[in-house]
Protein backbone atom coordinates (compact mmCIF):
# COMPACT_ATOMS: atom_id res chain seq x y z
CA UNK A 1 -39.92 -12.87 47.20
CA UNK A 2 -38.87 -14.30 43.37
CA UNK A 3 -35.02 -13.59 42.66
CA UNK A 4 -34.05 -13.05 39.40
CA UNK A 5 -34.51 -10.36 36.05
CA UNK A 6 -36.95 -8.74 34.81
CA UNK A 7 -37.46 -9.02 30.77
CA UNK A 8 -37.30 -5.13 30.81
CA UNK A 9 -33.44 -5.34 32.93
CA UNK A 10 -32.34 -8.22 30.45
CA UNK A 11 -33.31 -6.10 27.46
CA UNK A 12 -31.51 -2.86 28.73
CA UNK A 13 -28.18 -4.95 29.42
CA UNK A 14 -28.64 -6.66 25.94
CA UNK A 15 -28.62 -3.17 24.08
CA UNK A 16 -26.44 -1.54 26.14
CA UNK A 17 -23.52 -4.87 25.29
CA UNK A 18 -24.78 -4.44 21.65
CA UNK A 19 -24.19 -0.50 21.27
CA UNK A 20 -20.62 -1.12 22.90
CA UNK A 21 -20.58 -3.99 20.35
CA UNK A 22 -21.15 -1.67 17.41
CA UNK A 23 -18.88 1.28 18.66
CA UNK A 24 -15.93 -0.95 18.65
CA UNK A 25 -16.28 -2.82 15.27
CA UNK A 26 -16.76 0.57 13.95
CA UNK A 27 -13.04 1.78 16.11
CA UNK A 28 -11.57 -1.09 14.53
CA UNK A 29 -12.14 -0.39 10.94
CA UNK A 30 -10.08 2.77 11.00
CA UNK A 31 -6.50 0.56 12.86
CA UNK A 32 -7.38 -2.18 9.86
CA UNK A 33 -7.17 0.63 7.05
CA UNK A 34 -4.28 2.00 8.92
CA UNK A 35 -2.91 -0.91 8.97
CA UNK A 36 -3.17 -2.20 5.24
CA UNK A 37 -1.59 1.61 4.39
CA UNK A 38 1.43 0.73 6.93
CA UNK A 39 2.00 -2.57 4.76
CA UNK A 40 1.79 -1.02 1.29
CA UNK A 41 3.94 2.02 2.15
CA UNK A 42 6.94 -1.16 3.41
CA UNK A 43 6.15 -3.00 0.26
CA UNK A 44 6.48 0.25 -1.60
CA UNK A 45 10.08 0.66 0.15
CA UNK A 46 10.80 -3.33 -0.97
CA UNK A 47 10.11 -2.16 -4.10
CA UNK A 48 12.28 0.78 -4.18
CA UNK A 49 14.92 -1.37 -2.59
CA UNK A 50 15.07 -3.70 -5.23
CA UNK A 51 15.16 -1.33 -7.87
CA UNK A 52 18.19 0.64 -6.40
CA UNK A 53 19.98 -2.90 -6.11
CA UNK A 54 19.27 -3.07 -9.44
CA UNK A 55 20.47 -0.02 -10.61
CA UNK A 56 23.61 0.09 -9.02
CA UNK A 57 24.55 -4.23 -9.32
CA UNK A 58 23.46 -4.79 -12.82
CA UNK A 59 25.03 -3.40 -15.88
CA UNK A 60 24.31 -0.65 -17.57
CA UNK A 61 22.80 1.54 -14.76
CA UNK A 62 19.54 2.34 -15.61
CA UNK A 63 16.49 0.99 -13.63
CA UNK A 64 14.36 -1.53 -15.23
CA UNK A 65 11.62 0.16 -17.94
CA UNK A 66 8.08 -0.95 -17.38
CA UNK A 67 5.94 -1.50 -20.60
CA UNK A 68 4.23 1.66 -21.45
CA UNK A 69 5.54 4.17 -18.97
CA UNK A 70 6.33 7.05 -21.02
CA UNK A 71 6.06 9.75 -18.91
CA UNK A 72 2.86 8.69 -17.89
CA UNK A 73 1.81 6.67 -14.22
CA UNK A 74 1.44 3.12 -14.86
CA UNK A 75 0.26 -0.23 -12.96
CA UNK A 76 2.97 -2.33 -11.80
CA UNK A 77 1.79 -5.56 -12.24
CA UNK A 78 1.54 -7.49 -9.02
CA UNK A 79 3.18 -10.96 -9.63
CA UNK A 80 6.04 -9.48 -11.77
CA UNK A 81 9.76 -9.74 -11.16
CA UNK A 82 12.14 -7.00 -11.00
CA UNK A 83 14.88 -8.05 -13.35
CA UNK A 84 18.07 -6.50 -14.96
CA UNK A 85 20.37 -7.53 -17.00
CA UNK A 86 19.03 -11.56 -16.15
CA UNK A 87 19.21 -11.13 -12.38
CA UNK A 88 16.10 -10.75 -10.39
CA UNK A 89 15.91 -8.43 -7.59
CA UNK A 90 12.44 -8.92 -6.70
CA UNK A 91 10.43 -11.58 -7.08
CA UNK A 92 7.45 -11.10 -7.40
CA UNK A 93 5.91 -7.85 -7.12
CA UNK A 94 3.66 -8.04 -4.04
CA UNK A 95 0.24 -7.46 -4.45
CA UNK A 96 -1.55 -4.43 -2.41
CA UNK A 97 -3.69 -5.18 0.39
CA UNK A 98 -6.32 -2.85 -1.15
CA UNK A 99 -7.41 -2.12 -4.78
CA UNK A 100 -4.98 0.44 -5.81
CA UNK A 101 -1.72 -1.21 -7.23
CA UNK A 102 1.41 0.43 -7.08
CA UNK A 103 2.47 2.60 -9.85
CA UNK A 104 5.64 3.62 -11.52
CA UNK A 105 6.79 6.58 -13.99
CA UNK A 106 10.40 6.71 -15.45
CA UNK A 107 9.77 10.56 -16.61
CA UNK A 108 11.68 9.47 -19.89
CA UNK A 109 14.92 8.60 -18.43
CA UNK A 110 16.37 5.46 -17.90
CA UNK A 111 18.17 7.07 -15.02
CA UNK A 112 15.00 8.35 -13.21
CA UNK A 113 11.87 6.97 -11.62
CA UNK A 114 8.82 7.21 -9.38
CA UNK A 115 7.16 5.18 -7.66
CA UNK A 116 3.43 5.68 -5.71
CA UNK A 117 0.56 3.70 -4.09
CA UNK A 118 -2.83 5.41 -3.04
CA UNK A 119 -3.44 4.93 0.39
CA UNK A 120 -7.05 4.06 1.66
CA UNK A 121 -6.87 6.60 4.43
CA UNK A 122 -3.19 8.84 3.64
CA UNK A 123 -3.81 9.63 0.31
CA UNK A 124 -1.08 9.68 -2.62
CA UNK A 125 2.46 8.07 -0.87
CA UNK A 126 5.38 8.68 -3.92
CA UNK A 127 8.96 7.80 -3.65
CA UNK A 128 11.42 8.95 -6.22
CA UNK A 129 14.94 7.66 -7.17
CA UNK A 130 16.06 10.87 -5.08
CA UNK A 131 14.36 9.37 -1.77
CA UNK A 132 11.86 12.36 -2.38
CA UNK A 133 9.12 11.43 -0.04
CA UNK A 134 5.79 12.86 -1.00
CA UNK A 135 1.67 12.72 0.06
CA UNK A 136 -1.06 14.04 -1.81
CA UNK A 137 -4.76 13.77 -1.14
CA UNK A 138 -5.00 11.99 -4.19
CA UNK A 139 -3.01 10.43 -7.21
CA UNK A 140 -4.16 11.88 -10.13
């Protein structure tokens, strides 16, 4: 009597390791996403950091003013240093692990800001100079 396989038993195994293959690679993608949103969210907090340490170490107590934000949401530009009054706080801007950058609005007071990052799987994350905590579907 021959031992060994049969083509037919090798072929079932094969497919059977290759559909446990595929159901894992596809598990994984989710904890990478989750991931990247766990590092932008810290980042975000850096970036928050920095800014309070510049509001309350460099003179005159306002938070830096990013070109153009007038009440509107706009890009922080990764590579950027915070900097007040010739002191740098935060250097440089980290860039996001996904395609969204991290925004800022100073609601027309030099006393006042927001910052926000849309997540890939959480949505809208926004942190305000109050430590307002907020999450949104979407940043609009």
């Amino acid at each position: 009597m021959k031992k060994g396989f049969t083509l037919i038993e090798l072929l079932v195994v094969v497919s059977i390791i290759g559909l446990l293959a595929s159901i894992v690679v596809v598990s994984l993608g989710g904890a990478r996403r989750g991931g990247r949103d766990a590092k932008a969210m810290a980042e975000l907090r850096q970036i928050q950091t920095a800014l309070e340490l510049c509001y309350n170490e460099a003179p005159p107590g306002a938070y830096p003013n990013f070109a153009g934000s007038d009440d509107t949401w706009v890009d922080i530009v990764a590579g950027t240093p915070i900097t007040c009054a010739d002191q740098t706080f935060m250097d440089p801007v980290p860039t996001t692990a996904g395609v969204n950058p991290y925004q800022w609005n100073d609601y027309n007071d030099p006393q006042k800001y927001g910052l926000r990052v849309n997540l890939e799987q959480s949505g809208c994350f926004t942190v305000t100079d109050v430590g307002l905590i907020e999450t949104d579907s979407i940043c609009l």
